[in-house]
N, C-alpha and C. Protein backbone atom coordinates (compact mmCIF):
# COMPACT_ATOMS: atom_id res chain seq x y z
N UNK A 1 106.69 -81.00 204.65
CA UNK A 1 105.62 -80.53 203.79
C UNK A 1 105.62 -81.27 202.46
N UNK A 2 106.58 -81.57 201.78
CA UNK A 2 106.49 -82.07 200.73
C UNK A 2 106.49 -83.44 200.87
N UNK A 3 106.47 -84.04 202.13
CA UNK A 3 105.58 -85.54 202.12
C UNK A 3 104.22 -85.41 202.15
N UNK A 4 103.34 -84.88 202.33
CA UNK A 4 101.83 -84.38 202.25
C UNK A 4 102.01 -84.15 200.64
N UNK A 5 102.56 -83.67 199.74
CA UNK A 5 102.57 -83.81 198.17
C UNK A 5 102.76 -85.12 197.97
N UNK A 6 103.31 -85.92 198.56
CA UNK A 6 103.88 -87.36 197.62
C UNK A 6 102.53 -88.19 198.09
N UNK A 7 102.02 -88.21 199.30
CA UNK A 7 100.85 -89.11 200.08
C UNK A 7 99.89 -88.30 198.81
N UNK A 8 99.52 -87.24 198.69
CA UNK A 8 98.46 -86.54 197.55
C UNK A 8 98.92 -87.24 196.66
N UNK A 9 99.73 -87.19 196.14
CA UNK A 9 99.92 -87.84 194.62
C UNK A 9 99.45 -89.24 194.71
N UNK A 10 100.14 -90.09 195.83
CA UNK A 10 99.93 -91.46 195.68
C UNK A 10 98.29 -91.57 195.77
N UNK A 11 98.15 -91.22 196.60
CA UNK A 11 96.52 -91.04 196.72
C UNK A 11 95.44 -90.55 195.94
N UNK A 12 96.20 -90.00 194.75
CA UNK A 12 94.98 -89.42 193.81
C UNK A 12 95.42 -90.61 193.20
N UNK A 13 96.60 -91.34 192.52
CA UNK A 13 96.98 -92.34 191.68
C UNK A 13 96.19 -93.70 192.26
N UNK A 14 96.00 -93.73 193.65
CA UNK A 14 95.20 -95.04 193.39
C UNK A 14 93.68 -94.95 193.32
N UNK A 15 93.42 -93.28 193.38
CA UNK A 15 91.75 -93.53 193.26
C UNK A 15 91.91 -93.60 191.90
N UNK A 16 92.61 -92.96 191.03
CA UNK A 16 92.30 -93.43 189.71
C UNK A 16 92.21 -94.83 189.15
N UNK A 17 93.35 -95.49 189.69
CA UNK A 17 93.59 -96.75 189.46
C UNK A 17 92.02 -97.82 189.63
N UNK A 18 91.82 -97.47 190.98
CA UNK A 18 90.24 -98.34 191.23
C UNK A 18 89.27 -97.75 190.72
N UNK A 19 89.04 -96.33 190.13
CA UNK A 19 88.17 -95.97 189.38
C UNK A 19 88.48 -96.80 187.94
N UNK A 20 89.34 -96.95 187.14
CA UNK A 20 89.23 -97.55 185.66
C UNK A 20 89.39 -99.17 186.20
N UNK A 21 89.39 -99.46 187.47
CA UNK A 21 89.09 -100.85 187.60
C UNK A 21 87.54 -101.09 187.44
N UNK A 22 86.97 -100.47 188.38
CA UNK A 22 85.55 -100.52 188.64
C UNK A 22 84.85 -100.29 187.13
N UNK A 23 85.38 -98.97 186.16
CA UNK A 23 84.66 -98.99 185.01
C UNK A 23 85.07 -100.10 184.00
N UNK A 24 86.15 -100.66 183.91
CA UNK A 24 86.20 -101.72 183.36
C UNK A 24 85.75 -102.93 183.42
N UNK A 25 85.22 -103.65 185.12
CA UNK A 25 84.05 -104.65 185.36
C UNK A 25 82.92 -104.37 185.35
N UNK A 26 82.07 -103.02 185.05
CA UNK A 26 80.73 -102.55 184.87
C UNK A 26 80.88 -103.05 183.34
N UNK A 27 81.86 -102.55 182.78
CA UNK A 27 81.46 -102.51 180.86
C UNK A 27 81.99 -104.29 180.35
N UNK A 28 82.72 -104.93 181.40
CA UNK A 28 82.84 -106.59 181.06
C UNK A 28 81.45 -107.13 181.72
N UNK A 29 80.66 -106.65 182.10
CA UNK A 29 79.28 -107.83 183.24
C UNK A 29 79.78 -108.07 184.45
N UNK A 30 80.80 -107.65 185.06
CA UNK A 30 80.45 -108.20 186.30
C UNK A 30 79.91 -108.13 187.43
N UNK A 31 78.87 -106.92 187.13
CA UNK A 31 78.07 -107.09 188.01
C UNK A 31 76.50 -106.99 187.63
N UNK A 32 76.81 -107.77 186.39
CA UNK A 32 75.24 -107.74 185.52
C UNK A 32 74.35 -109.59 186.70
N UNK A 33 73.17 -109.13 186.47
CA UNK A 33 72.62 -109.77 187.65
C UNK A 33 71.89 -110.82 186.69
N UNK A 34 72.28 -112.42 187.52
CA UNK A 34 71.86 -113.52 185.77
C UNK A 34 70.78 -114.04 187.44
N UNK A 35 71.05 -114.43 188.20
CA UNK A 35 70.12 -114.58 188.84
C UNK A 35 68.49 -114.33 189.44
N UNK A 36 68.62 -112.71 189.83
CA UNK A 36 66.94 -112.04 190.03
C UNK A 36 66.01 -112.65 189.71
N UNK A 37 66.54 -111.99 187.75
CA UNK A 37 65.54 -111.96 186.79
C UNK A 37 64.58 -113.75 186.85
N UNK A 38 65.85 -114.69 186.68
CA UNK A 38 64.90 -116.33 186.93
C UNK A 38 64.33 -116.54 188.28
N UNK A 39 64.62 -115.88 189.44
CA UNK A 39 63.29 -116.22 190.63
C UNK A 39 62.37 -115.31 190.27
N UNK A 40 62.81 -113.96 189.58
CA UNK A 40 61.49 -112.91 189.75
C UNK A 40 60.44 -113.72 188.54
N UNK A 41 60.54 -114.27 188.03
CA UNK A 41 60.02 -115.18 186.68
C UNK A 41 58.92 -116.00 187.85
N UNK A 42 59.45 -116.35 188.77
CA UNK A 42 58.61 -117.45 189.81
C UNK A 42 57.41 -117.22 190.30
N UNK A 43 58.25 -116.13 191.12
CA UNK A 43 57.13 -115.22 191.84
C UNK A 43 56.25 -114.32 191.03
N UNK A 44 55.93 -113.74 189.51
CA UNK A 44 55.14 -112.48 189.48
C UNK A 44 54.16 -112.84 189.10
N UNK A 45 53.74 -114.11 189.38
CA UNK A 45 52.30 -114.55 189.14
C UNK A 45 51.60 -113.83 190.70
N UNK A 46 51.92 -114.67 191.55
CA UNK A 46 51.93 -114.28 192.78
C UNK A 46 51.22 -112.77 193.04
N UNK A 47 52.66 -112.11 192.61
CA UNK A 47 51.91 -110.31 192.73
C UNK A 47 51.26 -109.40 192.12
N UNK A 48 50.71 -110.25 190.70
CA UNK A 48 49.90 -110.12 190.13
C UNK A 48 48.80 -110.08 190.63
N UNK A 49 48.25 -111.29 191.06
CA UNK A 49 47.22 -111.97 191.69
C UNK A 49 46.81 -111.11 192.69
N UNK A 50 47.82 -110.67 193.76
CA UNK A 50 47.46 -109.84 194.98
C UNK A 50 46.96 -108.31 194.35
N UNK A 51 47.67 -108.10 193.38
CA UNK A 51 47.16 -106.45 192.60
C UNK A 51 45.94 -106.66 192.25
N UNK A 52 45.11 -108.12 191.34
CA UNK A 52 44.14 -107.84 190.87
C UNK A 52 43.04 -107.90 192.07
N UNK A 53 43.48 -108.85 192.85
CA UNK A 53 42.68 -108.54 193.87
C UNK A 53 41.97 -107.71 194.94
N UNK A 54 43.33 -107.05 194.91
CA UNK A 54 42.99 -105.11 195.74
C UNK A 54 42.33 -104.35 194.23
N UNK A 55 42.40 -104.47 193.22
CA UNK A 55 42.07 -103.68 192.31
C UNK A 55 40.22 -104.06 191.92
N UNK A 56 39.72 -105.50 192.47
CA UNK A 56 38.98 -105.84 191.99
C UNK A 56 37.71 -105.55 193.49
N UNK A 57 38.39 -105.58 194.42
CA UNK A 57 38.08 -105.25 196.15
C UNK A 57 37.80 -103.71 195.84
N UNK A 58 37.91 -102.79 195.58
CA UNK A 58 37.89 -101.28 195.12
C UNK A 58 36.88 -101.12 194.14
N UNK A 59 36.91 -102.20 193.19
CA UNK A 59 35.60 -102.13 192.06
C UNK A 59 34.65 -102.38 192.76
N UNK A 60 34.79 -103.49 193.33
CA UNK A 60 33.08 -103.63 194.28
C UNK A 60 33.01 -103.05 195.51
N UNK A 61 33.37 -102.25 196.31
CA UNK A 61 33.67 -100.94 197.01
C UNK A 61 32.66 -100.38 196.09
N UNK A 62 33.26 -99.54 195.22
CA UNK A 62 33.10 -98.53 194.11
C UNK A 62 31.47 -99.07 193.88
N UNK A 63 31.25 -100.51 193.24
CA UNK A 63 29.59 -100.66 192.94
C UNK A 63 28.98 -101.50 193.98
N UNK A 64 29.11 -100.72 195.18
CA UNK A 64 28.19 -101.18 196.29
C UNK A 64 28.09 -99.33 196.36
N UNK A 65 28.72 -98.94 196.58
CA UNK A 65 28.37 -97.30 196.48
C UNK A 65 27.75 -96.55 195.44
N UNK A 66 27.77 -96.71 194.77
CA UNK A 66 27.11 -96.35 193.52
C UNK A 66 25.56 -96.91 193.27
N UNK A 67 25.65 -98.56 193.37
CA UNK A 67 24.16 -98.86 194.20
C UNK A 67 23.39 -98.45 195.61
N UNK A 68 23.97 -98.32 196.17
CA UNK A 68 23.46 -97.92 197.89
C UNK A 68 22.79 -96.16 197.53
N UNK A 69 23.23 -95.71 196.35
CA UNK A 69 22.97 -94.28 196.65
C UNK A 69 21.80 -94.15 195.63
């Protein structure tokens, strides 16, 4: 029985351990993202373009109905 205490102990000691690992490479950058942001720079012309287009497809929807009636 009191090896089931020592495996608990060791076992809470290393989740701690990789918990102040993990918070210590969140608060250094390492997993801050330098990449995305310069392709998403590429592309948001792109999905722009497709938004104004469904948005502008709906306006004349909208004034073909408004004339027709």
């Amino acid at each position: 029985m009191s090896v089931i205490y020592v495996l608990l102990a060791i076992s809470i000691t290393v989740a701690v351990v990789f918990f102040i690992a993990f918070v210590f490479s969140v608060k250094s950058g390492q997993y801050d993202d330098t990449y995305t942001p310069s392709v998403r720079m590429l592309f948001e012309d792109e999905v722009i373009k497709d938004k104004d287009k469904s948005n502008s497809n709906k306006k004349e929807i909208k004034q073909t109905k408004s004339t027709n009636q």
